[in-house]
N, C-alpha and C. Protein backbone atom coordinates (compact mmCIF):
# COMPACT_ATOMS: atom_id res chain seq x y z
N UNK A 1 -0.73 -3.53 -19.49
CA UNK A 1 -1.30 -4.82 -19.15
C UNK A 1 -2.67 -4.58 -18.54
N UNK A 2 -3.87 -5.19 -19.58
CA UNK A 2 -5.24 -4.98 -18.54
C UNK A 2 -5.50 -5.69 -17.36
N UNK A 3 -6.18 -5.60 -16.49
CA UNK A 3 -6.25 -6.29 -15.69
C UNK A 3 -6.84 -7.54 -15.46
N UNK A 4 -7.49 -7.46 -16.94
CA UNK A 4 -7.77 -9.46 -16.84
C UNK A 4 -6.52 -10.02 -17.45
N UNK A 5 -5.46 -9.32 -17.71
CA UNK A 5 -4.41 -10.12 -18.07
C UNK A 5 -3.26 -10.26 -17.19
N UNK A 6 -3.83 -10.06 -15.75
CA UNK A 6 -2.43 -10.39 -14.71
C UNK A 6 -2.09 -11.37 -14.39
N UNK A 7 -0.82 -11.68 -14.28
CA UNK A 7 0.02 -12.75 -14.31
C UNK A 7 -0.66 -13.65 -13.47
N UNK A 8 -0.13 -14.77 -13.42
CA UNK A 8 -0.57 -15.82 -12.33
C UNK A 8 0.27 -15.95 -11.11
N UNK A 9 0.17 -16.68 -9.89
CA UNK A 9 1.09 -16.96 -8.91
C UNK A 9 2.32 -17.34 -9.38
N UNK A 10 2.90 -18.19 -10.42
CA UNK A 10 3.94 -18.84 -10.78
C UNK A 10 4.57 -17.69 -11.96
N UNK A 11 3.91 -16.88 -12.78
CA UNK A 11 4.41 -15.86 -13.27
C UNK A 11 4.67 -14.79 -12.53
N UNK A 12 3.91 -14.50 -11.85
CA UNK A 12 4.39 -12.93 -10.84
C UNK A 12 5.44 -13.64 -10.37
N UNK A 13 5.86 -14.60 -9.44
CA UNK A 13 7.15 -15.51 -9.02
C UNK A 13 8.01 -15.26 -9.30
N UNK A 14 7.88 -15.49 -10.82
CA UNK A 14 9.01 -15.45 -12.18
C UNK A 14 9.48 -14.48 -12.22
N UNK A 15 8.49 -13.60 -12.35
CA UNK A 15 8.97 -11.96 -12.73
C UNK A 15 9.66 -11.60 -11.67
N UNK A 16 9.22 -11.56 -9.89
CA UNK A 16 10.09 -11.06 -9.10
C UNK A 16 11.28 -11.80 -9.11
N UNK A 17 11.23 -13.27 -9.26
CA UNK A 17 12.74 -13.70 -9.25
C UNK A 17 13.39 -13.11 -10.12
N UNK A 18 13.30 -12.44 -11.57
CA UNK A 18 13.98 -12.10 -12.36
C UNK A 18 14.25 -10.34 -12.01
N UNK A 19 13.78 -10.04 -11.22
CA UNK A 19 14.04 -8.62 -11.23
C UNK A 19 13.22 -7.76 -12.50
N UNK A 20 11.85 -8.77 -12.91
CA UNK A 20 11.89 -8.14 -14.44
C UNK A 20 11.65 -6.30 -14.47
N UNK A 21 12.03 -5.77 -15.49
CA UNK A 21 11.90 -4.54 -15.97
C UNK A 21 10.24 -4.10 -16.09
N UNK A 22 9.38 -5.10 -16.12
CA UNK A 22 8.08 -4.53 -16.06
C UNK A 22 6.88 -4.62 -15.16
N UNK A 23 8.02 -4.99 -13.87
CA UNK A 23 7.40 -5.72 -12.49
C UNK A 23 6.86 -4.07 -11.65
N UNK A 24 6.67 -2.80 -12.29
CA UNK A 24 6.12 -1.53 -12.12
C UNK A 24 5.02 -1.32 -12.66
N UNK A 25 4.74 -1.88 -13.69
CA UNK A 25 3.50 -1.78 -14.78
C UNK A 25 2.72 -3.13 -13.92
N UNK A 26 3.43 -4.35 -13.90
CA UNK A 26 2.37 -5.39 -13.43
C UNK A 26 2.05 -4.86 -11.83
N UNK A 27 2.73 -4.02 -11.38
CA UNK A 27 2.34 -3.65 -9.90
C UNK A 27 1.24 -3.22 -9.95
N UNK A 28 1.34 -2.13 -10.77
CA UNK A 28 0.18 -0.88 -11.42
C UNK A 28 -1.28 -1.45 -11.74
N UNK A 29 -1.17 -2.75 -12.56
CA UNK A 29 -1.88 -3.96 -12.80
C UNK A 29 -2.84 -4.60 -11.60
N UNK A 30 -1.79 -4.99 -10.83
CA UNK A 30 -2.72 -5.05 -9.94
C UNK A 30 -3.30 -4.46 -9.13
N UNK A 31 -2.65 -3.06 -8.89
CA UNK A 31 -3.15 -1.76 -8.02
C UNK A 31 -4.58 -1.90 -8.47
N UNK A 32 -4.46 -1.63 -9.89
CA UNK A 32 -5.91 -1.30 -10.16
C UNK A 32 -6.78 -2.61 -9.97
N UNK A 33 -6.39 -3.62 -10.16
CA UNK A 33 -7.59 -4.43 -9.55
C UNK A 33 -7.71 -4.67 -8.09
N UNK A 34 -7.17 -3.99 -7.36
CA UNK A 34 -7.83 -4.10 -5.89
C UNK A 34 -6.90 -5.08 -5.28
N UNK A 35 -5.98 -5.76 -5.94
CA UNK A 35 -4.78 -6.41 -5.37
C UNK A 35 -3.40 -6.08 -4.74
N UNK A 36 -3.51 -5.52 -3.49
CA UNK A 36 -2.87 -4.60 -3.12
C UNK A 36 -1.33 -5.36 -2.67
N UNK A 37 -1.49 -5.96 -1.97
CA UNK A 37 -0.40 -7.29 -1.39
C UNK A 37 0.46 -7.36 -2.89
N UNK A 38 -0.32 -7.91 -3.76
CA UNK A 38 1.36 -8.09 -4.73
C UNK A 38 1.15 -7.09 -5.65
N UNK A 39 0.74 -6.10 -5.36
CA UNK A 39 1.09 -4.87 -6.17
C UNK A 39 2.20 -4.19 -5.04
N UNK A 40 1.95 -4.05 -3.91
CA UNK A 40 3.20 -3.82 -2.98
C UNK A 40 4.53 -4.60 -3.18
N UNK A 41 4.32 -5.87 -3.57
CA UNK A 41 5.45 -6.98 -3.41
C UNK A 41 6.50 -6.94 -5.03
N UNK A 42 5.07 -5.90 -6.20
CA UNK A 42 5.77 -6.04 -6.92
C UNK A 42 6.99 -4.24 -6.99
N UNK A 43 5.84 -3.37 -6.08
CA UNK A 43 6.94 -2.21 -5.95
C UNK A 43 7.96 -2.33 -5.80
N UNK A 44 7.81 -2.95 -4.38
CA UNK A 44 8.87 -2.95 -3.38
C UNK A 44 10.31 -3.74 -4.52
N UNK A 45 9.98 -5.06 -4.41
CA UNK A 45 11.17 -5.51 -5.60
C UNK A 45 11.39 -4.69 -6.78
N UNK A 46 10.70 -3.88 -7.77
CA UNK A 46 11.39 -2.76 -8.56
C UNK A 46 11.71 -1.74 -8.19
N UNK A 47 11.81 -1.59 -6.63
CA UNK A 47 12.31 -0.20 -6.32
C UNK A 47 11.16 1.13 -6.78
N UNK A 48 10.37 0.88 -7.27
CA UNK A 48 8.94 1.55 -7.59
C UNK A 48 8.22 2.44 -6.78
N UNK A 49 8.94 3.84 -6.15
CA UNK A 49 8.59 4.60 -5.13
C UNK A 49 7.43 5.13 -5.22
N UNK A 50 7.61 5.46 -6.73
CA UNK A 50 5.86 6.48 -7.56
C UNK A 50 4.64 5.33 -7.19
N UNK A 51 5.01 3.96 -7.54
CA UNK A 51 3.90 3.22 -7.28
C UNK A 51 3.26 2.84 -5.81
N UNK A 52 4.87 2.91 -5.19
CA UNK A 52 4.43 2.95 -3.68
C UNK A 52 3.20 3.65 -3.17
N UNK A 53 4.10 5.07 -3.55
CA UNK A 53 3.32 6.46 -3.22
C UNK A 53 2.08 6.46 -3.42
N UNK A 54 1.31 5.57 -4.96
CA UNK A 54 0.14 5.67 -5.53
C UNK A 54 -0.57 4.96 -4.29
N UNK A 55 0.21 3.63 -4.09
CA UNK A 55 -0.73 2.78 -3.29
C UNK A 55 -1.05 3.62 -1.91
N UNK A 56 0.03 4.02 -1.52
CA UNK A 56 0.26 4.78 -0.03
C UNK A 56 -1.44 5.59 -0.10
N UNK A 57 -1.01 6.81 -0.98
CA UNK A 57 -2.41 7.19 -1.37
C UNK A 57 -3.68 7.03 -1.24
N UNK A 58 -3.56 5.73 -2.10
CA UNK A 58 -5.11 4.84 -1.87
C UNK A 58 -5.58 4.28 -0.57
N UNK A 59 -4.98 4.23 0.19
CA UNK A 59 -5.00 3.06 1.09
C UNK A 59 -5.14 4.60 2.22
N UNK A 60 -4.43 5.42 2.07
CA UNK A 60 -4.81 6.86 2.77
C UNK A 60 -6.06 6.79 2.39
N UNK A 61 -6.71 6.81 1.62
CA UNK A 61 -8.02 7.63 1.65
C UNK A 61 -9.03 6.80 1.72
N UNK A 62 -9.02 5.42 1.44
CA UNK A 62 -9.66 4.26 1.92
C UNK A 62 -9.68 3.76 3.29
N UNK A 63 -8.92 4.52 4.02
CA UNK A 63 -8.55 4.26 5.35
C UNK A 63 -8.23 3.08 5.97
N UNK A 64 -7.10 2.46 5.00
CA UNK A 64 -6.85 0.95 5.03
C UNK A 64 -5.50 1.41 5.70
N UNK A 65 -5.26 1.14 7.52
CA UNK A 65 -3.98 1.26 8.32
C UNK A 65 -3.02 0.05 7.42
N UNK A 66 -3.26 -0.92 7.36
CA UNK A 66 -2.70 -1.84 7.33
C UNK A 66 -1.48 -1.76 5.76
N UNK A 67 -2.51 -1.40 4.67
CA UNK A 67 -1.61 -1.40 3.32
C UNK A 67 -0.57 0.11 3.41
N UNK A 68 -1.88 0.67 4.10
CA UNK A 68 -1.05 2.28 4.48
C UNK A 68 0.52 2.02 5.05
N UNK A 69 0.21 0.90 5.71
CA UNK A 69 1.40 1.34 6.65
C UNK A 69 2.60 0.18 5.96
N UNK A 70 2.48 -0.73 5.30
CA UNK A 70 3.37 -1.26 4.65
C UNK A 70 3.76 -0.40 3.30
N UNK A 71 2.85 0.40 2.47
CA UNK A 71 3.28 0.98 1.84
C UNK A 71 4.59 1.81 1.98
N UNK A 72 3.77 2.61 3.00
CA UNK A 72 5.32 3.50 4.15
C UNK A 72 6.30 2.63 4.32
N UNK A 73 6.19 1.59 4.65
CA UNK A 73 7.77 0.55 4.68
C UNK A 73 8.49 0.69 3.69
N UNK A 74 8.01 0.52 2.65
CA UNK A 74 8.75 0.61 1.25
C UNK A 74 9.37 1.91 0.92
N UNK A 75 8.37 2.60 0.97
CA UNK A 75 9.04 4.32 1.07
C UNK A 75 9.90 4.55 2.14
N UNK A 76 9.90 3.85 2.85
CA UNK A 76 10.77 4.35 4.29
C UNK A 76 10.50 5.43 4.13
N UNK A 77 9.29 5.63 5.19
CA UNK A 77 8.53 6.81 5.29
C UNK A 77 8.06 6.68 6.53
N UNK A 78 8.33 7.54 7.66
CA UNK A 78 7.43 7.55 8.61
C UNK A 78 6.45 8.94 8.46
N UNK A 79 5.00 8.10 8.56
CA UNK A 79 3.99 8.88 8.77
C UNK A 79 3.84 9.60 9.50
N UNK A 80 3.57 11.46 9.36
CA UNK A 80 3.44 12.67 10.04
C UNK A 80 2.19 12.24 10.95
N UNK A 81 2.14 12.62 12.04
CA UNK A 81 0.44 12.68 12.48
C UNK A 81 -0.28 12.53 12.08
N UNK A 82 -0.69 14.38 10.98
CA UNK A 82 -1.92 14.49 10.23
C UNK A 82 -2.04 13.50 9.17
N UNK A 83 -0.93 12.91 8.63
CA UNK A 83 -1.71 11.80 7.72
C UNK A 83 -2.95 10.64 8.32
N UNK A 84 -2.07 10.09 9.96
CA UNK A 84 -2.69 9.39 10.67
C UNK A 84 -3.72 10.04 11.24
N UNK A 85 -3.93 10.90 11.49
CA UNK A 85 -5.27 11.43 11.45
C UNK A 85 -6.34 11.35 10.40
N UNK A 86 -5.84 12.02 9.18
CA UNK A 86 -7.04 11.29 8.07
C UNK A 86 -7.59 10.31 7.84
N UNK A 87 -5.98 9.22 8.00
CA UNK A 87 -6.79 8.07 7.67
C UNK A 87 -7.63 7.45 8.86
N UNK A 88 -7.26 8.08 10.36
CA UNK A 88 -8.52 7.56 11.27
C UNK A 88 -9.85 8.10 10.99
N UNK A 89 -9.53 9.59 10.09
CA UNK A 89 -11.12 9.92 9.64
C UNK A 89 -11.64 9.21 8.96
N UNK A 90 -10.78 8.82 7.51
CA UNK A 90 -11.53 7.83 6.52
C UNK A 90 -11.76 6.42 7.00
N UNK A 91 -10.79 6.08 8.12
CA UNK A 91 -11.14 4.45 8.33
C UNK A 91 -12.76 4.47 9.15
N UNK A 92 -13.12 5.71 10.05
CA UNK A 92 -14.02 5.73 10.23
C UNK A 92 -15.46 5.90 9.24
N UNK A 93 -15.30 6.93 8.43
CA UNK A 93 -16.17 7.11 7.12
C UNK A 93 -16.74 5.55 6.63
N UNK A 94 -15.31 4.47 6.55
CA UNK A 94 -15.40 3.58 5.77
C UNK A 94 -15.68 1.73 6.40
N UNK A 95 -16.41 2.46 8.40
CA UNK A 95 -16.48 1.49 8.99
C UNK A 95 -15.61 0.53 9.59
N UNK A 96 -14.02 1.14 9.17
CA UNK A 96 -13.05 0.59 9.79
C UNK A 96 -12.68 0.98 10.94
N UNK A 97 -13.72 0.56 12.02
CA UNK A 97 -13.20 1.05 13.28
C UNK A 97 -12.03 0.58 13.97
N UNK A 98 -11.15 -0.52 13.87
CA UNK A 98 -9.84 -0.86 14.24
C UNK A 98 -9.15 -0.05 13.79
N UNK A 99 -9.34 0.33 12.37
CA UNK A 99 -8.21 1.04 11.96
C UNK A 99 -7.91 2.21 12.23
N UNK A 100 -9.36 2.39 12.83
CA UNK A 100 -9.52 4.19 13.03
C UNK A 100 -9.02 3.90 14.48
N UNK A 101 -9.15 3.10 15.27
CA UNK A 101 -8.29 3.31 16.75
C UNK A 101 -6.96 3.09 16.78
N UNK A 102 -6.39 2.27 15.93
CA UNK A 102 -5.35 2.01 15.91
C UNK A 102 -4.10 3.01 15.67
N UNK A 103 -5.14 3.71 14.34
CA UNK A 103 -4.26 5.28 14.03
C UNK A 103 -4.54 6.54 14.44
N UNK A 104 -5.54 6.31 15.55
CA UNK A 104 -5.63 7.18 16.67
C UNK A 104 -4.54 7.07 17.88
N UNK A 105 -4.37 5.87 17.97
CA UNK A 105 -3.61 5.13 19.24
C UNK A 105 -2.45 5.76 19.02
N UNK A 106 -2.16 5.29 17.64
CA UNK A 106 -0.23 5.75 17.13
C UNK A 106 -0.01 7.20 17.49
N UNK A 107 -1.42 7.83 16.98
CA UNK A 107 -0.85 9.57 16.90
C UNK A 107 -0.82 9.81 18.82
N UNK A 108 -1.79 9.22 19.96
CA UNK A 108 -1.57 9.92 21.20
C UNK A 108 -0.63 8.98 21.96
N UNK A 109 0.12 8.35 21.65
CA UNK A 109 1.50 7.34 21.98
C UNK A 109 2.70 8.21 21.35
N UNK A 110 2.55 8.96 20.30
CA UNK A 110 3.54 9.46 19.46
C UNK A 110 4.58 8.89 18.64
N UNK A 111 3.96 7.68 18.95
CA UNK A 111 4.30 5.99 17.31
C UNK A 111 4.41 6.85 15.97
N UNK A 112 4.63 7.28 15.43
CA UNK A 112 3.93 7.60 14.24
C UNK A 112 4.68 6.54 13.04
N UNK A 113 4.57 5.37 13.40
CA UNK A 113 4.43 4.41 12.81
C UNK A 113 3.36 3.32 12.84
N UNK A 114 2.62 3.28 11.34
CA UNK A 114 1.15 2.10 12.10
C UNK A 114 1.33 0.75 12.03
């Protein structure tokens, strides 16, 4: 599915109400267009760990705490330190200074959840 062909609000709907079989590919779909929220919403409902992981990834190195750390929800994953460390490097690189304190905060609290 390219990405000018992603579903609409009332089709993505559809698809998660149905459990559909290709709610991994439309995740993927929107991963790549920068739609992170229902590319998570469509993991999470297919059970889609690889896609998780992809997003987890991205959002690591973009230094985005926030998708980072819902990604990890899905994985039921709690984040090691050094991950939270990178991404306070990259959130800094990338001008996200909340995010970079925030996942500074977690690692000297010993949260290592963000």
């Amino acid at each position: 599915m390219a990405s000018t062909e992603l579903p609409s609000a009332q089709q993505r709907r559809r698809l998660l109400a149905e459990t559909s079989p290709s709610l991994g590919e439309v995740g993927r779909s929107f991963m790549e267009a920068g739609r992170w929220g229902e590319a998570l919403e469509c993991f999470s409902e297919a059970k889609d760990m690889e896609g998780a992981a992809q997003l987890a990834a991205k959002a690591l190195e973009t230094g985005d705490l926030f998708f980072y750390g819902q990604a990890q929800r899905v994985l039921k994953h709690q984040p090691a330190a050094g991950e939270l460390k990178e991404l306070a490097r990259n959130a800094d690189a990338a001008g996200k200074a909340a995010f970079s304190a925030t996942a500074r905060n977690s690692i000297s609290n010993g949260d290592d959840e963000p």
